[in-house]
Protein backbone atom coordinates (compact mmCIF):
# COMPACT_ATOMS: atom_id res chain seq x y z
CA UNK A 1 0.00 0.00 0.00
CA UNK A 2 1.12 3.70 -0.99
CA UNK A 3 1.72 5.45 1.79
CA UNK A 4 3.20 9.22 1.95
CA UNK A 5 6.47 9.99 2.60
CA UNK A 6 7.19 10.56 6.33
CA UNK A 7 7.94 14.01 7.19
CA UNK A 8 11.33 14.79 9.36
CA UNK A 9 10.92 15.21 12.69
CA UNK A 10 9.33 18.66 14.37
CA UNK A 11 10.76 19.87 16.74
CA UNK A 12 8.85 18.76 19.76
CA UNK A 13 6.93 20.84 22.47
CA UNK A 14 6.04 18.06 24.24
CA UNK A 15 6.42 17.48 28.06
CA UNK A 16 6.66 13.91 28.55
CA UNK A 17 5.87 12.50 32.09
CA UNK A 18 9.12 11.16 33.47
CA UNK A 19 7.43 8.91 36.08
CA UNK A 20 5.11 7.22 33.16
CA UNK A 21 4.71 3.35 33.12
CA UNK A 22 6.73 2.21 30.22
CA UNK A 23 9.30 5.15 30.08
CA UNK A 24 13.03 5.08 29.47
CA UNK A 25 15.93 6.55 27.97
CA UNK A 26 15.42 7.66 24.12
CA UNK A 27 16.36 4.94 22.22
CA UNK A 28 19.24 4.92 20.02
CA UNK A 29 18.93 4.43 15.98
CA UNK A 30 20.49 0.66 16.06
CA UNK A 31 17.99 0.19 19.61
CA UNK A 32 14.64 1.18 17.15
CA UNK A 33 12.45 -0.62 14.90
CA UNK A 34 12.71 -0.17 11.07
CA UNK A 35 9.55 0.26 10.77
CA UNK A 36 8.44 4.18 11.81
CA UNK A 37 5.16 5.67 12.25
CA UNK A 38 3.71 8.97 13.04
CA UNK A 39 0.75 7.54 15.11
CA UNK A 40 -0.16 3.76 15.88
CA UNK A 41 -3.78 3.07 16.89
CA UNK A 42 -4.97 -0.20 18.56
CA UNK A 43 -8.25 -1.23 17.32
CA UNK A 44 -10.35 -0.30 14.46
CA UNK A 45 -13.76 0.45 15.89
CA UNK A 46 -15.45 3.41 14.86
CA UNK A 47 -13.37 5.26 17.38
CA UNK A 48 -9.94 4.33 15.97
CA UNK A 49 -11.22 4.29 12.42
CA UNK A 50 -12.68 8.05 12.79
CA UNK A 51 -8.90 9.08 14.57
CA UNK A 52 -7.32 7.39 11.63
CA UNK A 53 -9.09 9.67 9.44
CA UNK A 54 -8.87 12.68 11.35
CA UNK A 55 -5.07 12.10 11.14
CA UNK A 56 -5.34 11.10 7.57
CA UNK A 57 -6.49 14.79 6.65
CA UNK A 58 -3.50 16.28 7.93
CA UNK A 59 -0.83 13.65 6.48
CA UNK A 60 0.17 12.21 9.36
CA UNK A 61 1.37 8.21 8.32
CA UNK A 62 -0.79 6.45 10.33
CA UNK A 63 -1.10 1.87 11.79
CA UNK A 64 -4.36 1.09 12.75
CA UNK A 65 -3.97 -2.57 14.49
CA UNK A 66 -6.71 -4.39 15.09
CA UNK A 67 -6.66 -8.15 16.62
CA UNK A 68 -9.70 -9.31 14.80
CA UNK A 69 -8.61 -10.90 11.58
CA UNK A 70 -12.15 -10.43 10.41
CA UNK A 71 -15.01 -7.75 10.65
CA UNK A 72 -17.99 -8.59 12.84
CA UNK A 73 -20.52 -10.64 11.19
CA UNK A 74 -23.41 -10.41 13.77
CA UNK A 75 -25.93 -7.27 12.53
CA UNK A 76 -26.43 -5.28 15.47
CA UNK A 77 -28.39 -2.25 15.04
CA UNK A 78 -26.22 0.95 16.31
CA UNK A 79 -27.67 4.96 16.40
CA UNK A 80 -25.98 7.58 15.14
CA UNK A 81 -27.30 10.82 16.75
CA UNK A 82 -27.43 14.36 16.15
CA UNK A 83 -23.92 15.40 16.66
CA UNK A 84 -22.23 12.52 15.35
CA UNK A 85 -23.96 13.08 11.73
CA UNK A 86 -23.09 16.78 12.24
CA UNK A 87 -19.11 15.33 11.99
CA UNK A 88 -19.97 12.51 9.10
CA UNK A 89 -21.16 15.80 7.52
CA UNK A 90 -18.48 18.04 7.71
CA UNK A 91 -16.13 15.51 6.80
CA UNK A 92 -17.91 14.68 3.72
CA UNK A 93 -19.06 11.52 5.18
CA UNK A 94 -22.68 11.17 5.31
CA UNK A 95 -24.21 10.74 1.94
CA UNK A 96 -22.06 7.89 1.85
CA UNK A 97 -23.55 6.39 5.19
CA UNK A 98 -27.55 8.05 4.76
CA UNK A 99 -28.28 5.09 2.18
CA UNK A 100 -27.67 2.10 5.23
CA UNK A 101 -29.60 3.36 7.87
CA UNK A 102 -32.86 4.08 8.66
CA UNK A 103 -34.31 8.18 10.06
CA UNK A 104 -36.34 7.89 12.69
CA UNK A 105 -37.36 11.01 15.06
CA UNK A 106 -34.80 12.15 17.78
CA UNK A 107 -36.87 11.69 20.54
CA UNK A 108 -37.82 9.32 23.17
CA UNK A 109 -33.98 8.14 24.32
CA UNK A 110 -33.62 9.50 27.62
CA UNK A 111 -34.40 6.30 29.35
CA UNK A 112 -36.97 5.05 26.62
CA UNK A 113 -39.52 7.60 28.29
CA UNK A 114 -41.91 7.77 25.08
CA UNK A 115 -41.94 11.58 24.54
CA UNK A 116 -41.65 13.17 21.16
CA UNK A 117 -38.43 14.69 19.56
CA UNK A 118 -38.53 18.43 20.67
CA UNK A 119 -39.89 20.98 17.81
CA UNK A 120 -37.03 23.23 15.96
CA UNK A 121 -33.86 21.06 17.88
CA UNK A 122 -30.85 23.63 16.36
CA UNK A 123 -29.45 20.91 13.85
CA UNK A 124 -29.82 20.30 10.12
CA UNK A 125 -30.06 16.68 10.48
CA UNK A 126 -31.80 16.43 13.69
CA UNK A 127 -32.98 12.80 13.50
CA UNK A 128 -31.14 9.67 14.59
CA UNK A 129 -30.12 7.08 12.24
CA UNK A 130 -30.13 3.31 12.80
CA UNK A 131 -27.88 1.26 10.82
CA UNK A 132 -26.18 -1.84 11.04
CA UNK A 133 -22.74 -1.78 13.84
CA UNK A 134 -20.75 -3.69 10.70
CA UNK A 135 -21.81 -1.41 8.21
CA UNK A 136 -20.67 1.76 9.99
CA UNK A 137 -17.26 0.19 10.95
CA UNK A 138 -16.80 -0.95 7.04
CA UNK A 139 -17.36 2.34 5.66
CA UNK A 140 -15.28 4.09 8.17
CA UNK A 141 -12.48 1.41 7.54
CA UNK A 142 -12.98 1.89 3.70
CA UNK A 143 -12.82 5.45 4.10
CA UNK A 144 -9.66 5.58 6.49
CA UNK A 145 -7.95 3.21 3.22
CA UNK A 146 -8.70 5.71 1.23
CA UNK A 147 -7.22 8.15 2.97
CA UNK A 148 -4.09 6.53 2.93
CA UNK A 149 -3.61 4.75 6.36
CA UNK A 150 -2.79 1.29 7.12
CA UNK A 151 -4.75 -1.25 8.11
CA UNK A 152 -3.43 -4.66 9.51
CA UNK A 153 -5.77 -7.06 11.17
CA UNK A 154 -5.50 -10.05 13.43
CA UNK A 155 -2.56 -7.80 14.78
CA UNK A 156 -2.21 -7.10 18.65
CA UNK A 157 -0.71 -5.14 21.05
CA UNK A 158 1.37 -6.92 23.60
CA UNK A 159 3.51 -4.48 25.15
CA UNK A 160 5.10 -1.12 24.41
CA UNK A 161 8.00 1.34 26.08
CA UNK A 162 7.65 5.21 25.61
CA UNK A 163 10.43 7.41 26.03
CA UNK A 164 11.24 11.39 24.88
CA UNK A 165 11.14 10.49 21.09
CA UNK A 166 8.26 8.39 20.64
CA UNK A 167 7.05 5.07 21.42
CA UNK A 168 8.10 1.11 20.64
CA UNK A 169 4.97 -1.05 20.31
CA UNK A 170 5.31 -4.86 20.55
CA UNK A 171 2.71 -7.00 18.88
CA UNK A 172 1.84 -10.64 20.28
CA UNK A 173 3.72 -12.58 17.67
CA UNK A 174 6.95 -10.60 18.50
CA UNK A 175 7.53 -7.89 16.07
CA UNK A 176 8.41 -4.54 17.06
CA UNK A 177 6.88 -1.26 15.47
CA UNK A 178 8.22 2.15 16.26
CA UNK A 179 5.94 5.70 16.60
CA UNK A 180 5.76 9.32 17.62
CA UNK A 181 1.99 8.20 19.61
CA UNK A 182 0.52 5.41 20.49
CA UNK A 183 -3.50 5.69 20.95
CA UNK A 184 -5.60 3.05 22.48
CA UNK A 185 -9.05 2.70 20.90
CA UNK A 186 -9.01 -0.67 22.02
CA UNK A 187 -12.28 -1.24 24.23
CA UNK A 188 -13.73 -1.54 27.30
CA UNK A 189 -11.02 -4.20 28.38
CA UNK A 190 -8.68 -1.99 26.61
CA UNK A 191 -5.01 -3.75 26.82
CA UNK A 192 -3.29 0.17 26.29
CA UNK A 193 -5.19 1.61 29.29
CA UNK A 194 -4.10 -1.96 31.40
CA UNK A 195 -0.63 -1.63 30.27
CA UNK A 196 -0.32 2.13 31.07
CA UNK A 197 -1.43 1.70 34.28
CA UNK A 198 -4.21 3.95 34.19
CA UNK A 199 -6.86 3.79 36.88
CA UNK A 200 -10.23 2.73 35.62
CA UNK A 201 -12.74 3.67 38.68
CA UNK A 202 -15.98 3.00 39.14
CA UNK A 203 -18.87 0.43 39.37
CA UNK A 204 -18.95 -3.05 38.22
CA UNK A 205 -22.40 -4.40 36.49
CA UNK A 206 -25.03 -5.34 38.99
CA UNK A 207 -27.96 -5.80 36.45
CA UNK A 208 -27.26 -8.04 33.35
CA UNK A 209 -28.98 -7.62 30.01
CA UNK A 210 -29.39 -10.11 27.28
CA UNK A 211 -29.81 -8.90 23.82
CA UNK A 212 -29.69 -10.35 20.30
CA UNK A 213 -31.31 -10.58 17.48
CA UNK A 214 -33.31 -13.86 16.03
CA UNK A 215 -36.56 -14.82 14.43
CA UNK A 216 -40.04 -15.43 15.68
CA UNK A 217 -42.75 -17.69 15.12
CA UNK A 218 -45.81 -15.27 16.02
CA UNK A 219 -47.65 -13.06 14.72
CA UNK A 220 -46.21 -8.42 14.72
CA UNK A 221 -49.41 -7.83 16.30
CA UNK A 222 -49.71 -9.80 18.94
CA UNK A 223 -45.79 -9.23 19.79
CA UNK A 224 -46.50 -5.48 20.06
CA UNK A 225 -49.19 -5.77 21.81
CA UNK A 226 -47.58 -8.14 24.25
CA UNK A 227 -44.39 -5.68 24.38
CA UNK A 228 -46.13 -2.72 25.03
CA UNK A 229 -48.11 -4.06 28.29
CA UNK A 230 -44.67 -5.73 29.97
CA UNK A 231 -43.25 -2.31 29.13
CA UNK A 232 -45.32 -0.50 31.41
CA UNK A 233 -43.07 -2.42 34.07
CA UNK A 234 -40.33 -3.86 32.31
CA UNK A 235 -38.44 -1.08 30.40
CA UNK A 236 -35.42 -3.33 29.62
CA UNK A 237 -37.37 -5.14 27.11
CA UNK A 238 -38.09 -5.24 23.82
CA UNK A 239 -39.08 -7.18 20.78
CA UNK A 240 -38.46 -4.88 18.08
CA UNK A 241 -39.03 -6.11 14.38
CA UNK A 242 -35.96 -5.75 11.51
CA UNK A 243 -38.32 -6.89 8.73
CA UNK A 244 -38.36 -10.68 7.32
CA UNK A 245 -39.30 -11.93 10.90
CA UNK A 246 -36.19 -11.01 12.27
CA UNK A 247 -36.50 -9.30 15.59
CA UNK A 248 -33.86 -7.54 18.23
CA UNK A 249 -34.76 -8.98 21.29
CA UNK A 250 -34.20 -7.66 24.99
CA UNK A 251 -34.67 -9.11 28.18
CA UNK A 252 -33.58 -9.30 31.24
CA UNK A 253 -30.49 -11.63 32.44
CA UNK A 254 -31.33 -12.15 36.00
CA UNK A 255 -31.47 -16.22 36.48
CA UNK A 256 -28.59 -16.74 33.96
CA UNK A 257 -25.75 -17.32 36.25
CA UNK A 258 -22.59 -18.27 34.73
CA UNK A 259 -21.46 -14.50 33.31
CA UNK A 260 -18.06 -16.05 31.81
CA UNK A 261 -20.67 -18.12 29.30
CA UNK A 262 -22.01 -16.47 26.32
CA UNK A 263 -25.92 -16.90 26.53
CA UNK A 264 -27.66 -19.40 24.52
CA UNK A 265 -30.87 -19.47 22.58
CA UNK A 266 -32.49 -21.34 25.93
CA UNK A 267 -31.34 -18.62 28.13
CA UNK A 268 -33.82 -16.23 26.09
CA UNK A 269 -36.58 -18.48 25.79
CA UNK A 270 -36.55 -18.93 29.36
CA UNK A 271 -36.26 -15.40 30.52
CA UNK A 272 -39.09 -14.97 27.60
CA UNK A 273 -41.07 -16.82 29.05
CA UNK A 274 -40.84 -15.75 32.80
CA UNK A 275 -41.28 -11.78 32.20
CA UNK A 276 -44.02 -12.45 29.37
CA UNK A 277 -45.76 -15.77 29.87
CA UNK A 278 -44.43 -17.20 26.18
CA UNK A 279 -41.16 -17.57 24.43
CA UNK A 280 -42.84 -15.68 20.92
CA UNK A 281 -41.35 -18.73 19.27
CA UNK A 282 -37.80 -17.27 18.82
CA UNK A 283 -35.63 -19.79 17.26
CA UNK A 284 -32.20 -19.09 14.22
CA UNK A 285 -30.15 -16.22 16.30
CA UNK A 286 -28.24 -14.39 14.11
CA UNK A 287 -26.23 -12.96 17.28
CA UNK A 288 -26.51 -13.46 21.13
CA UNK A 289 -24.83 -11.48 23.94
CA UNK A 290 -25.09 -10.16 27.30
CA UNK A 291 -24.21 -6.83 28.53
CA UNK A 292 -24.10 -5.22 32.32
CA UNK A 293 -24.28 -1.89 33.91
CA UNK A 294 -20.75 -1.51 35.15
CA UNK A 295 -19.69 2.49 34.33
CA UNK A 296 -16.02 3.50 34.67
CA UNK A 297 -14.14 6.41 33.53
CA UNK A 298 -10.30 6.60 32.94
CA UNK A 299 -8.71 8.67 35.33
CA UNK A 300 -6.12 10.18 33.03
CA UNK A 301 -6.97 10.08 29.07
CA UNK A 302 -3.07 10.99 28.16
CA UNK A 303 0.18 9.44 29.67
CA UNK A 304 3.16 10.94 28.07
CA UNK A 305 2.94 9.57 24.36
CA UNK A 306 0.13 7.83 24.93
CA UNK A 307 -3.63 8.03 25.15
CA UNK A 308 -6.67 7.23 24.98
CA UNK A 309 -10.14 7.63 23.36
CA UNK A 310 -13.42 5.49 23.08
CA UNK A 311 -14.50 2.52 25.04
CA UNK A 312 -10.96 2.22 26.42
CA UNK A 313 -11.61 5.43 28.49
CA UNK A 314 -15.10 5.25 29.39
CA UNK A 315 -18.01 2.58 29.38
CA UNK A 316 -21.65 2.39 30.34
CA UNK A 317 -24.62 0.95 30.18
CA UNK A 318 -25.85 1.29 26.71
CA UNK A 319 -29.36 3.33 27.63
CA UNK A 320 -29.81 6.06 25.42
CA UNK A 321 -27.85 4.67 22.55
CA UNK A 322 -24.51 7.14 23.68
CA UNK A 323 -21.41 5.43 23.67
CA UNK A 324 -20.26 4.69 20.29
CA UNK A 325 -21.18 8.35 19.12
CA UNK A 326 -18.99 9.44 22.22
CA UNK A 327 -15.83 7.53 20.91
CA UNK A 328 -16.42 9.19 17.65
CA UNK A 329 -16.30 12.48 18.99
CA UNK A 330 -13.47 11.95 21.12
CA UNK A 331 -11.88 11.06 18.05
CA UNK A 332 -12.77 14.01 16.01
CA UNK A 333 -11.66 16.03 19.04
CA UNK A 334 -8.15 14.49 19.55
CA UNK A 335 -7.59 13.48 15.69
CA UNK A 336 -6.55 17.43 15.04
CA UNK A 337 -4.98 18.03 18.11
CA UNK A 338 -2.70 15.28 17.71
CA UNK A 339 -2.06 16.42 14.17
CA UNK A 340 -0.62 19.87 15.10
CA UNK A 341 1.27 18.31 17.36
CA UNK A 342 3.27 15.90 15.07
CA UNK A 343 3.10 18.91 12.23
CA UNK A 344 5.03 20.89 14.83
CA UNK A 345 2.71 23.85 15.05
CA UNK A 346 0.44 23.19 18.11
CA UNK A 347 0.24 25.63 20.85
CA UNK A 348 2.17 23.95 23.72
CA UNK A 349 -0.72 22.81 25.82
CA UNK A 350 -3.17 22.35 23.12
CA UNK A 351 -2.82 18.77 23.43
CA UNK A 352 -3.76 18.67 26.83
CA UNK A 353 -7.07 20.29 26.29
CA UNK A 354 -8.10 16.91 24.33
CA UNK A 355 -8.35 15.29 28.11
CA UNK A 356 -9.57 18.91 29.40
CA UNK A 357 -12.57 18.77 27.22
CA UNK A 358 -13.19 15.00 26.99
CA UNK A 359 -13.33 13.80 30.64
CA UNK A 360 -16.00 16.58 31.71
CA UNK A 361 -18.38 15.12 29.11
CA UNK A 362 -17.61 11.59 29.20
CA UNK A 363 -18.46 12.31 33.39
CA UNK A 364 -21.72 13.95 32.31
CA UNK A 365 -23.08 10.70 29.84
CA UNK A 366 -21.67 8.38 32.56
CA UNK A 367 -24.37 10.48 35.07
CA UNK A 368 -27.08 10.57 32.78
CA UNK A 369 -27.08 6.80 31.57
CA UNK A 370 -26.84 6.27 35.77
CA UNK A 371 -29.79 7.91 36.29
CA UNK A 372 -31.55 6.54 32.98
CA UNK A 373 -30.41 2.94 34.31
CA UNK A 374 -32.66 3.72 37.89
CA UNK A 375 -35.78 5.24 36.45
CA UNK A 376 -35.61 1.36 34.40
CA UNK A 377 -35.49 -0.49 37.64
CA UNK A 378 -39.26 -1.97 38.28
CA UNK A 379 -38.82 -0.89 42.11
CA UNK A 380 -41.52 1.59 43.45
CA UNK A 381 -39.14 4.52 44.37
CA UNK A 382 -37.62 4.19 41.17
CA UNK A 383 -41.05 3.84 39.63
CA UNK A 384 -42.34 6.96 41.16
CA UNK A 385 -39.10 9.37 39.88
CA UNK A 386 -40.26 7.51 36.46
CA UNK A 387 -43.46 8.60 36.84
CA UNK A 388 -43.06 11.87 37.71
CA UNK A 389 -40.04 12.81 35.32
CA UNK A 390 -42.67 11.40 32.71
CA UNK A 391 -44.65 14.29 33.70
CA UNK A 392 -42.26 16.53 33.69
CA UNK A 393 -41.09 15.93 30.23
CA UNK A 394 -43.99 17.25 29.07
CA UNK A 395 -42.62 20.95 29.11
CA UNK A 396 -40.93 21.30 26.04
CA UNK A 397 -37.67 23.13 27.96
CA UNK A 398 -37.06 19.64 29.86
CA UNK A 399 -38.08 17.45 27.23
CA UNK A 400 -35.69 19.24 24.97
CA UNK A 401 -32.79 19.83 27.30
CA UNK A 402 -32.78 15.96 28.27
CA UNK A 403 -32.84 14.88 23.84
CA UNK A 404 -29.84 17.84 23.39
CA UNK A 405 -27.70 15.97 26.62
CA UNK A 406 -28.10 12.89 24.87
CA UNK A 407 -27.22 13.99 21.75
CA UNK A 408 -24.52 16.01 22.47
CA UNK A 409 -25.50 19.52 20.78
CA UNK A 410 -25.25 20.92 24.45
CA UNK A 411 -21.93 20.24 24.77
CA UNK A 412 -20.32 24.07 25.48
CA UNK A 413 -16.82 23.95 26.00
CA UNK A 414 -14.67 26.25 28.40
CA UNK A 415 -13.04 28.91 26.22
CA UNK A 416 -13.68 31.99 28.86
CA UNK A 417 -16.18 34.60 28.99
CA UNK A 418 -18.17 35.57 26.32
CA UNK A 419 -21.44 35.15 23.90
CA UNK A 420 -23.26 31.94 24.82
CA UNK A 421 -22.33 30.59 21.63
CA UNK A 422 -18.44 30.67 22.54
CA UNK A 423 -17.07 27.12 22.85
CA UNK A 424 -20.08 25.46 21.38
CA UNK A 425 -20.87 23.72 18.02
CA UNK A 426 -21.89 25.90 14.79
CA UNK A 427 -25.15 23.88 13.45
CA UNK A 428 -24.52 23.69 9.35
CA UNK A 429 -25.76 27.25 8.08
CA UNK A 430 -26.37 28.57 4.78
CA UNK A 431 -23.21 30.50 3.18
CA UNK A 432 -22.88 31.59 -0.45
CA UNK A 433 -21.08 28.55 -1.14
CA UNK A 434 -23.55 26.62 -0.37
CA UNK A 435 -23.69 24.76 3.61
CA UNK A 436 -21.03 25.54 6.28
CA UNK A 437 -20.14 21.80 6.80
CA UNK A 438 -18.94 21.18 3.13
CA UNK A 439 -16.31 24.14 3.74
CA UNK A 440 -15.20 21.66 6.43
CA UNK A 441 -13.63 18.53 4.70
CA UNK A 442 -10.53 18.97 5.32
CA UNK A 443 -10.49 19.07 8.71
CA UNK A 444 -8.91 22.44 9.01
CA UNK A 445 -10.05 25.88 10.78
CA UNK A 446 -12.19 28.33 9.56
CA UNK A 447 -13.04 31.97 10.14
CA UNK A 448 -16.30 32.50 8.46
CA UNK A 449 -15.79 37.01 8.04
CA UNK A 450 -19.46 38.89 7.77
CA UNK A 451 -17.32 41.91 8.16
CA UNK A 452 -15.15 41.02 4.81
CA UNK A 453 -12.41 43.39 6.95
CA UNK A 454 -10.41 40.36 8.80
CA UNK A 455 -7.81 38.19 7.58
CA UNK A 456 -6.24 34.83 8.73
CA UNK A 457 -2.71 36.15 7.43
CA UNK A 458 0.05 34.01 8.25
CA UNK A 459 -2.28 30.93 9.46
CA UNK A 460 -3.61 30.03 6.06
CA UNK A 461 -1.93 26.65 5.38
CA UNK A 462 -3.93 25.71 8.94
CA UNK A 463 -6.99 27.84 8.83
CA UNK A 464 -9.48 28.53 5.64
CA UNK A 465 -11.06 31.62 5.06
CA UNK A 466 -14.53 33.10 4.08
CA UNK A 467 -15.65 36.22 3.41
CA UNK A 468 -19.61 36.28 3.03
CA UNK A 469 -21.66 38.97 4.31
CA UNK A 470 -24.88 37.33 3.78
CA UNK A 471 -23.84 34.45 6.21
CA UNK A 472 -27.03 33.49 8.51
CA UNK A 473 -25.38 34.61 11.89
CA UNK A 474 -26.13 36.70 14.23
CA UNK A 475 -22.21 37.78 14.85
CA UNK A 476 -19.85 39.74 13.01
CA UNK A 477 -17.50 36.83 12.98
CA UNK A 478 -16.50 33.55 14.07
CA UNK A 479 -13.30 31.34 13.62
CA UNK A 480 -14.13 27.69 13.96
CA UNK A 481 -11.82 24.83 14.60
CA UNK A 482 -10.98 22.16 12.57
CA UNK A 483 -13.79 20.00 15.06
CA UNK A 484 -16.57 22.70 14.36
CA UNK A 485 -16.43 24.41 17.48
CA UNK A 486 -16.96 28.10 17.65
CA UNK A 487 -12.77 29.38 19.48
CA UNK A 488 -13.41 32.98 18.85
CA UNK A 489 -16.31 35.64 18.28
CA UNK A 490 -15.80 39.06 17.35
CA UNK A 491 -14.81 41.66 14.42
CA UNK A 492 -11.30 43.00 15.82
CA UNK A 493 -7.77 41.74 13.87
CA UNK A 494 -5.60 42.12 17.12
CA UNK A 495 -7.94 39.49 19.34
CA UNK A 496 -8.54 37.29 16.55
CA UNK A 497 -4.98 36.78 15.76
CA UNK A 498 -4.22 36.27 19.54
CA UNK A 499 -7.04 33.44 19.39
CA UNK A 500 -4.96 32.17 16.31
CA UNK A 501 -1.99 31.76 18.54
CA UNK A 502 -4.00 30.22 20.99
CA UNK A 503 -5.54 27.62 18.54
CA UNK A 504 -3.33 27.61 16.18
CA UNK A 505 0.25 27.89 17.16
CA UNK A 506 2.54 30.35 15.65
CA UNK A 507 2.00 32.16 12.26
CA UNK A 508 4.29 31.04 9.43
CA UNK A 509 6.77 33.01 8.32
């Protein structure tokens, strides 16, 4: 495979810990692999696939690793929401993934309370769309090909060493492969994270979950009918239909003992048939599982040269359909970050605020999918909150501040004082080139100029420019970064090109 030629080295601005697991010495040229990288990524889930791309945009020669030697095969139905296709968007992405899924309204997530989605939500694409876990991860692993990075399956990480140059990765069968990063995107029982040494507090699972998707042998009525009165008590299940009698299928684990076994198609029809009286004659699984409630977070997301994104810094219960569209963000959030850094233009502690701007929200969906994970308990306390947040939710301000939490258009970073839309995400507004978002595929900044009096001088090979008048804001000016977030609002050179620094490192010369 092609891949570009590797740039020399920056010179770095890093701060490497010196009391990291893993570090020593730098390693001398005859001590290092042949084989160089800029950054090395364990695991291609849609986490590591969307960093890979990310990276991809800004040349950086990028290893995705990934011990599966083949995709999933199992069809298990994932959501995108709101903000996530806001990001397929501006990267171009989501034409090519709109044809395999399926719209359905953005409402009714925050612990399957059956409310509608919230009139005039402040997104173009304001719906969430269902489609298949393997098709996502295929397209983002075709499009991270594309792009130029390489992939290499049924490859592991075993062990790696970081030290003030970079970082020596070990794979299991032995082979050493030699980096600038190293960034785990590796899971929930992420091997990076173990091997770091990062703490992973929290809960373990107390309630199991089985869930999987087969076919039945009665009739869509009298399945929805059935569903819809154990739901009244029961809100972790489901029988939900695919089309050509296949169904996803949820139900509670409690009974099914042995944990270290994968579930069978017995375990469902028994649990079937104790929470509903029949079995609905489910029979040819295409996949079975079973998933808990255990929610950690990652006490540090970056270790020297090495970090973390995705399942490997965070997990929880899956309520509200949030955890792979927070890996992708992290991932969108880090992927330019990184890239300035191994460019050699990042600000020095821009780097840092990947891990400054991560962990607060990955704290906040851990809370919410807590709380969503009570109000589905079938005890009366928990019953009554249920009952009277169900109430509640009818006033459109709650109902529509819980849907933007759990689709992440809330999400205001800390950039200091100023107008409330500082630090927060520019929905995809008309501009007389057409939509914001398609100015965006390249992953670089923006300042979008009503004034037509500003300039990005000296930062034009990071940050784009537009002068346009007839833009539909409400501000003179705005300078996005490369993730779509709004870093600076004003009409004054002097403070825009001191935001530049901040953002963007030093002008050129």
């Amino acid at each position: 495979m092609h891949s570009p030629q590797f740039p020399a080295e920056p010179p770095s601005t890093d701060t490497v810990d010196r009391d990291v697991p893993g570090l020593r010495s730098p390693a001398s040229d005859a001590d290092r692999a042949p084989h160089m990288f800029d950054v090395i990524i364990a695991g291609c889930g849609p986490t590591g696939a969307m960093l890979a791309a990310e990276l991809r945009l800004h040349n950086v020669r990028v290893l995705v690793l990934e011990k599966e030697t083949e995709p999933k095969s199992f069809v298990r139905i994932v959501g995108l929401h709101i903000r996530s296709l806001e990001l397929m968007a501006m990267r171009g992405l989501l034409e090519r993934i709109l044809p395999h899924g399926r719209q359905r309204p953005a409402g009714g997530f925050f612990a399957a309370i059956p409310k509608p989605a919230p009139k005039g939500l402040d997104s173009a694409h304001a719906y969430l769309l269902g489609i298949p876990q393997p098709v996502i991860e295929r397209l983002l692993e075709d499009h991270v090909i594309e792009l130029g990075a390489e992939v290499r399956r049924g490859c592991a990480v075993a062990g790696f060493e970081q030290d003030d140059e970079g970082v020596t990765v070990e794979l299991a069968d032995g082979e050493q492969l030699r980096s600038r990063y190293l960034v785990g995107c590796d899971g929930g029982r992420s091997t990076v994270r173990k091997l770091l040494g990062v703490g992973f507090p929290g809960e373990p699972s107390r309630i199991d979950t089985l869930m999987g998707e087969m076919e039945v042998g009665v009739p869509q009525e009298e399945i929805a009918a059935k569903t819809a009165e154990i739901r009244e008590t029961y809100q972790r299940f489901w029988l939900r239909p695919f089309g050509a009698g296949v169904y996803s299928v949820l139900v509670p684990a409690a009974g099914v003992s042995d944990r270290a076994e994968p579930p069978t198609l017995e375990d469902f029809q028994r649990q079937l048939r104790t929470i509903a009286g029949t079995d609905f004659g489910v029979h040819s699984p295409r996949w079975m599982s079973r998933f808990g409630d255990a929610t950690r977070l990652a006490e540090r997301y970056r270790v020297g040269r090495v970090l973390l994104a995705g399942d490997a810094a965070h997990i929880h219960p899956p309520t509200g359909g949030q955890g792979l569209n927070l890996g992708v963000q992290d991932a969108v959030n880090l992927g330019w970050k990184l890239a300035a850094q191994i460019r050699g233009w990042a600000p020095e502690t821009l780097l840092d605020t990947y891990q400054a701007e991560r962990h607060p929200v990955a704290e906040d969906v851990l809370d919410n999918t807590r709380a969503q994970m009570e109000l589905h308990s079938t005890e009366p306390g928990p019953q009554a909150v249920r009952r009277l947040l169900t109430e509640l939710m009818d006033f459109d301000e709650v109902n529509r501040h819980l849907i933007e939490k759990i689709t992440a258009i809330d999400i205001r970073y800390d950039f200091g004082e100023g107008p409330d839309l500082l630090g927060r995400r520019l929905r995809d507004i008309d501009v007389k080139q057409g939509r914001l978002y398609d100015l965006l595929h390249r992953g670089r900044g923006l300042l979008l100029d009503r004034t037509e009096r500003l300039t990005v001088g000296g930062w034009s090979d990071r940050v784009d420019y537009l002068a346009d008048p007839t833009a539909a804001l409400d501000v003179p000016c705005v300078l996005l970064r490369p993730d779509g977030y709004v870093a600076w609002i004003g009409d004054d050179q002097q403070d825009l090109d001191d935001h530049l620094s901040r953002w963007f490192g030093e002008p050129a010369h």
